[in-house]
Protein backbone atom coordinates (compact mmCIF):
# COMPACT_ATOMS: atom_id res chain seq x y z
CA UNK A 1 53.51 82.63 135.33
CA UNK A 2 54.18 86.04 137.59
CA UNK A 3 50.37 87.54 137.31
CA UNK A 4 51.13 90.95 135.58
CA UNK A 5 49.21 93.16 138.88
CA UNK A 6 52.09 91.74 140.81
CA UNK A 7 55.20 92.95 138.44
CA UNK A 8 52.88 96.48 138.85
CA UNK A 9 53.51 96.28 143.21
CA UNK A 10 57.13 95.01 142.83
CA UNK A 11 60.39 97.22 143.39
CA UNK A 12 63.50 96.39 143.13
CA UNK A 13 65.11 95.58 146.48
CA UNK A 14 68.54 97.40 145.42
CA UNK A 15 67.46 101.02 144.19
CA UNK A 16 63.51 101.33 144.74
CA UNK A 17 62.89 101.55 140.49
CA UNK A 18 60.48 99.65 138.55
CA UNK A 19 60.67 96.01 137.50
CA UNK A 20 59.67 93.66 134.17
CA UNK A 21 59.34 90.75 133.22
CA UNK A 22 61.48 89.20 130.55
CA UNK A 23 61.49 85.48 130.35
CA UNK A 24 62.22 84.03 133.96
CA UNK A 25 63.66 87.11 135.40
CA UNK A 26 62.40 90.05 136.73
CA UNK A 27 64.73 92.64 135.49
CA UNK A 28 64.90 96.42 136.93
CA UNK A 29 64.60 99.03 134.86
CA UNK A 30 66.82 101.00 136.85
CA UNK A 31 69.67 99.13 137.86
CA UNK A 32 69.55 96.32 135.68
CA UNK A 33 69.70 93.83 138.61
CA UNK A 34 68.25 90.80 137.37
CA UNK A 35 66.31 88.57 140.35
CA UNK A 36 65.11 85.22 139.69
CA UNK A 37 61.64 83.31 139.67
CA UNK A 38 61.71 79.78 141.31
CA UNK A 39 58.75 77.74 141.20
CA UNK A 40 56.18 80.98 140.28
CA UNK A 41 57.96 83.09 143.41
CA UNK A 42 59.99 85.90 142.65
CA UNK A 43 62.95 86.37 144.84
CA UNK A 44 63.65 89.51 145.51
CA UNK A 45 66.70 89.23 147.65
CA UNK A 46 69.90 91.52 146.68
CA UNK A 47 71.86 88.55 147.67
CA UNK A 48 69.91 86.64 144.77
CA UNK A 49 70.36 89.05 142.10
CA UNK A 50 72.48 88.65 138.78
C-alpha cells in the first residue's frame, strides 16, 4: 500500500497537478492521466500512463 505522505509529495509527471489514490492507480486530478503501481512503486513515467 502507497503510504498516504507519499501521494501528498507526488505530481503528476504530465501537467504538475495533484494526484490520488483510487484502487491501484494513482490518478491526477488535473489531467486525468492514470499511472500505475507495480509491486508498491508508483510509476510515474508519461510513457506509463493510461
Amino acid at each position: 500500500m502507497i503510504d498516504k505522505e507519499l501521494i501528498d509529495i507526488l505530481a503528476c509527471p504530465a501537467c504538475k497537478g495533484d494526484v490520488e489514490l483510487a484502487g491501484n492507480k494513482i490518478i491526477c486530478k488535473q489531467c486525468k492521466k492514470k499511472y500505475p503501481i507495480r509491486d508498491g512503486v508508483p510509476i510515474m513515467l508519461i510513457d506509463e500512463a493510461e
